[in-house]
N, C-alpha and C. Protein backbone atom coordinates (compact mmCIF):
# COMPACT_ATOMS: atom_id res chain seq x y z
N UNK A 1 27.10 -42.65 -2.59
CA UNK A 1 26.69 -43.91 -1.99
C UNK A 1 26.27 -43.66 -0.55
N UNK A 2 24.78 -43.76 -0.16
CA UNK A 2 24.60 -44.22 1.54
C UNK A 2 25.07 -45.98 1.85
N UNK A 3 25.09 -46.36 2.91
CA UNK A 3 24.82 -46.85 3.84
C UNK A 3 23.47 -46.90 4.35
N UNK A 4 22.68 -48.05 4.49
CA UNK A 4 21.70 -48.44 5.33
C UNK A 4 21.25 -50.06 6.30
N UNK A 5 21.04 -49.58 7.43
CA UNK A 5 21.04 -50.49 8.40
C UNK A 5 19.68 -50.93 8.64
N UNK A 6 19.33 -52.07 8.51
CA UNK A 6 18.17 -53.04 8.40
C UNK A 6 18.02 -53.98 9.58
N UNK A 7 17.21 -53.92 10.59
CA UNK A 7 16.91 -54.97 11.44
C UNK A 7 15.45 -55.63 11.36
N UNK A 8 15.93 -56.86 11.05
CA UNK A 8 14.29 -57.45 11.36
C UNK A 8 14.44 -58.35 12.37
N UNK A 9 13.83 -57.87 13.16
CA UNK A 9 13.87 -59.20 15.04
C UNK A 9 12.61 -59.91 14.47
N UNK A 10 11.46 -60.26 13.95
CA UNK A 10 10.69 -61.25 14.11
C UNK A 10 10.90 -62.24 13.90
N UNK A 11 10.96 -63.54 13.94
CA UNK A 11 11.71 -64.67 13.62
C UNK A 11 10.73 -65.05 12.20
N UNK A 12 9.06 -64.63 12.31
CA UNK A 12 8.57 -64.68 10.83
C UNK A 12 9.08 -64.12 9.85
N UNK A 13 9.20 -62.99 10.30
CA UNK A 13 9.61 -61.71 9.35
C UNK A 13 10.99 -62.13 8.35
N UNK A 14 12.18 -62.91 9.09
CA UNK A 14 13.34 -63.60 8.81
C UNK A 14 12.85 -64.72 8.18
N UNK A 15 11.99 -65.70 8.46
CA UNK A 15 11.59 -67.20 7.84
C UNK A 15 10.77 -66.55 6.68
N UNK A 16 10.06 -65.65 6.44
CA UNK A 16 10.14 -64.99 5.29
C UNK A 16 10.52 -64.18 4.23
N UNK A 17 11.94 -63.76 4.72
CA UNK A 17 12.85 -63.21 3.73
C UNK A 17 13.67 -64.45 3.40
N UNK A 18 13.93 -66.02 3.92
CA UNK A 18 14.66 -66.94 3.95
C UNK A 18 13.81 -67.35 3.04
N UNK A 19 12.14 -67.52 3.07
CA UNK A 19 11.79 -68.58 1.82
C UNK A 19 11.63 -67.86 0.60
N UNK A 20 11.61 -65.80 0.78
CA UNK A 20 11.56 -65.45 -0.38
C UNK A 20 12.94 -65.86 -1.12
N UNK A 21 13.92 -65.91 -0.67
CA UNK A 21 15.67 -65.68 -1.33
C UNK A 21 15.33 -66.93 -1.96
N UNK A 22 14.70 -68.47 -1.31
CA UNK A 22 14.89 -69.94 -1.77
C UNK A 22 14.42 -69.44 -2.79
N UNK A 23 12.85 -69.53 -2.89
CA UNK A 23 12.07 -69.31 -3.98
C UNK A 23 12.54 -68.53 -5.11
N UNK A 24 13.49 -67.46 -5.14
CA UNK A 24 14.02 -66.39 -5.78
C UNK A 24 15.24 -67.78 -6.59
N UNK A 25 15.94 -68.07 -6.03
CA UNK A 25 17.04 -68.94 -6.30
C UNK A 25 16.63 -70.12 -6.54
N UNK A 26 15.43 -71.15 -7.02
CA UNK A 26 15.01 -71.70 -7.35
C UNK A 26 14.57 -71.31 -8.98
N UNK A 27 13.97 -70.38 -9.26
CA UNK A 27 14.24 -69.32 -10.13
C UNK A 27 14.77 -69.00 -10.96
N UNK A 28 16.50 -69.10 -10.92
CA UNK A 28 17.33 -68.96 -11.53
C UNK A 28 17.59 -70.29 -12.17
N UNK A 29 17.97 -69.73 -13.70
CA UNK A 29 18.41 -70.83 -14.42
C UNK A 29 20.28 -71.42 -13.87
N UNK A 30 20.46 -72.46 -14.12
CA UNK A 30 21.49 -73.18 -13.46
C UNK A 30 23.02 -72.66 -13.66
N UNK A 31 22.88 -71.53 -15.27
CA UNK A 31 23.74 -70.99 -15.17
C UNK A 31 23.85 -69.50 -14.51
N UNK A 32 22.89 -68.98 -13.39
CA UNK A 32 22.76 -68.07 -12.32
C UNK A 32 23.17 -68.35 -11.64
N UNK A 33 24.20 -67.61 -10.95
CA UNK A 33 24.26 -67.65 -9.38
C UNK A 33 23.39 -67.48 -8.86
N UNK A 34 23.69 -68.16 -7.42
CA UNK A 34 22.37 -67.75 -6.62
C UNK A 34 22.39 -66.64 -5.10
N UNK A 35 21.98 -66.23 -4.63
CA UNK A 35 22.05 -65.69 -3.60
C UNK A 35 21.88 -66.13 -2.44
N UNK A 36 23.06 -66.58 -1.99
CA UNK A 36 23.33 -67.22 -0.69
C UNK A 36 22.84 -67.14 0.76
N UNK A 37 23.08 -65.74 1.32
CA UNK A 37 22.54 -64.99 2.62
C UNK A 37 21.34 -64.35 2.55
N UNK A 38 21.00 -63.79 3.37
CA UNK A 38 19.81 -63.36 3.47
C UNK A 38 19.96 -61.77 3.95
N UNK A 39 21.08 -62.01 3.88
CA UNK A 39 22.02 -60.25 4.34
C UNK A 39 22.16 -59.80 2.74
N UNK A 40 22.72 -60.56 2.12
CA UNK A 40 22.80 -60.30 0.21
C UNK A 40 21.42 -60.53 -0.37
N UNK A 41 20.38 -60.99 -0.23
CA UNK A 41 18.85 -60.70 -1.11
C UNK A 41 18.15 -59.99 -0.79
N UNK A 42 17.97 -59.38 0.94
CA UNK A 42 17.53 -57.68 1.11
C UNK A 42 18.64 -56.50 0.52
N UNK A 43 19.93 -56.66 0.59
CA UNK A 43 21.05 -55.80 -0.58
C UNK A 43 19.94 -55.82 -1.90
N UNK A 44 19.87 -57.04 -2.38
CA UNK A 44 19.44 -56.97 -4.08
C UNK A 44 18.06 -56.79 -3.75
N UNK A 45 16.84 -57.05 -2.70
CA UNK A 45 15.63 -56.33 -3.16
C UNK A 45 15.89 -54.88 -3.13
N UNK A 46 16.53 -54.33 -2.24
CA UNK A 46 16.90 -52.82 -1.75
C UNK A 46 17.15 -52.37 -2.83
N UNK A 47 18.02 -52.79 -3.92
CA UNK A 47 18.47 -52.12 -4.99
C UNK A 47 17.44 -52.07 -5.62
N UNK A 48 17.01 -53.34 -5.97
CA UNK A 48 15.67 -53.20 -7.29
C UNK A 48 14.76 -52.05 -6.89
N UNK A 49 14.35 -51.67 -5.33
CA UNK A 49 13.68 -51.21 -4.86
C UNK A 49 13.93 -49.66 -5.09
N UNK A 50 15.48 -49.24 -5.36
CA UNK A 50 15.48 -47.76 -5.03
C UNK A 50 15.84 -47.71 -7.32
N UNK A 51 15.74 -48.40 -7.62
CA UNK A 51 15.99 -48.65 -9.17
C UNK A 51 14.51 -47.85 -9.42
N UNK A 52 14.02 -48.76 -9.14
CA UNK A 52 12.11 -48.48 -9.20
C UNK A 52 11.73 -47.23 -9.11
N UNK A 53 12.65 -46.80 -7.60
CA UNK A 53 11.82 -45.11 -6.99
C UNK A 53 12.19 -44.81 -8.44
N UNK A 54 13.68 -44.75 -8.31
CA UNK A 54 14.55 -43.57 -8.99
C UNK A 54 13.83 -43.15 -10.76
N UNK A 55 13.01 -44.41 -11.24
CA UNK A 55 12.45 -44.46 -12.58
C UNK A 55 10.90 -43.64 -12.12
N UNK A 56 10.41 -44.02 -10.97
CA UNK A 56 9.23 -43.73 -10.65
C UNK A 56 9.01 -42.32 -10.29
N UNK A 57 10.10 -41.45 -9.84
CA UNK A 57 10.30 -40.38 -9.75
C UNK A 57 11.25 -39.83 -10.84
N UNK A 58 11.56 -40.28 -11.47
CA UNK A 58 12.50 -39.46 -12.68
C UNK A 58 13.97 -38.64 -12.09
N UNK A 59 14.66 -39.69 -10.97
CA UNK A 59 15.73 -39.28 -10.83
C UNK A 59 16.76 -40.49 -11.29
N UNK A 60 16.48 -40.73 -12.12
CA UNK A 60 17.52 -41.75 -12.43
C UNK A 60 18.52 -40.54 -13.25
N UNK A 61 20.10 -41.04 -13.22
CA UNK A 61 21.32 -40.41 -13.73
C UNK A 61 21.00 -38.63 -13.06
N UNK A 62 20.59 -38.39 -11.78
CA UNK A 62 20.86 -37.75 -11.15
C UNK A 62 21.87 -37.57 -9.89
C-alpha cells in the first residue's frame, strides 16, 4: 500500500470535483450509498484510476 497526497488550491478545480461527486451520487440508485466528501470521491476516482493502469498495463495481481 502507498500513500498519496493531493492538493488542489483552485477554488474551480474544487467546485468541480464537488459537482462531479453530486452528479456521481445522483447516480446511484437509492439503495447506494453515496459519497459524502470530496476527500472520499478523489480516494474512489484514484482507485478506479490505478484499477485501469493496472489492467492497461497488465499488472494486475502483481
Amino acid at each position: 500500500m502507498e500513500t498519496f497526497t493531493v492538493t488542489i488550491t483552485d477554488p474551480a478545480h474544487v467546485a468541480g470535483i464537488t459537482a462531479a461527486r453530486e452528479a456521481y451520487n445522483v447516480s446511484r440508485s437509492e439503495d447506494d450509498s453515496v459519497i459524502a466528501t470530496n476527500d472520499e470521491y478523489v480516494q474512489f476516482v484514484m482507485a478506479r484510476a490505478a484499477e485501469s493502469y493496472a489492467k492497461q498495463y497488465g499488472t494486475e495481481g502483481a
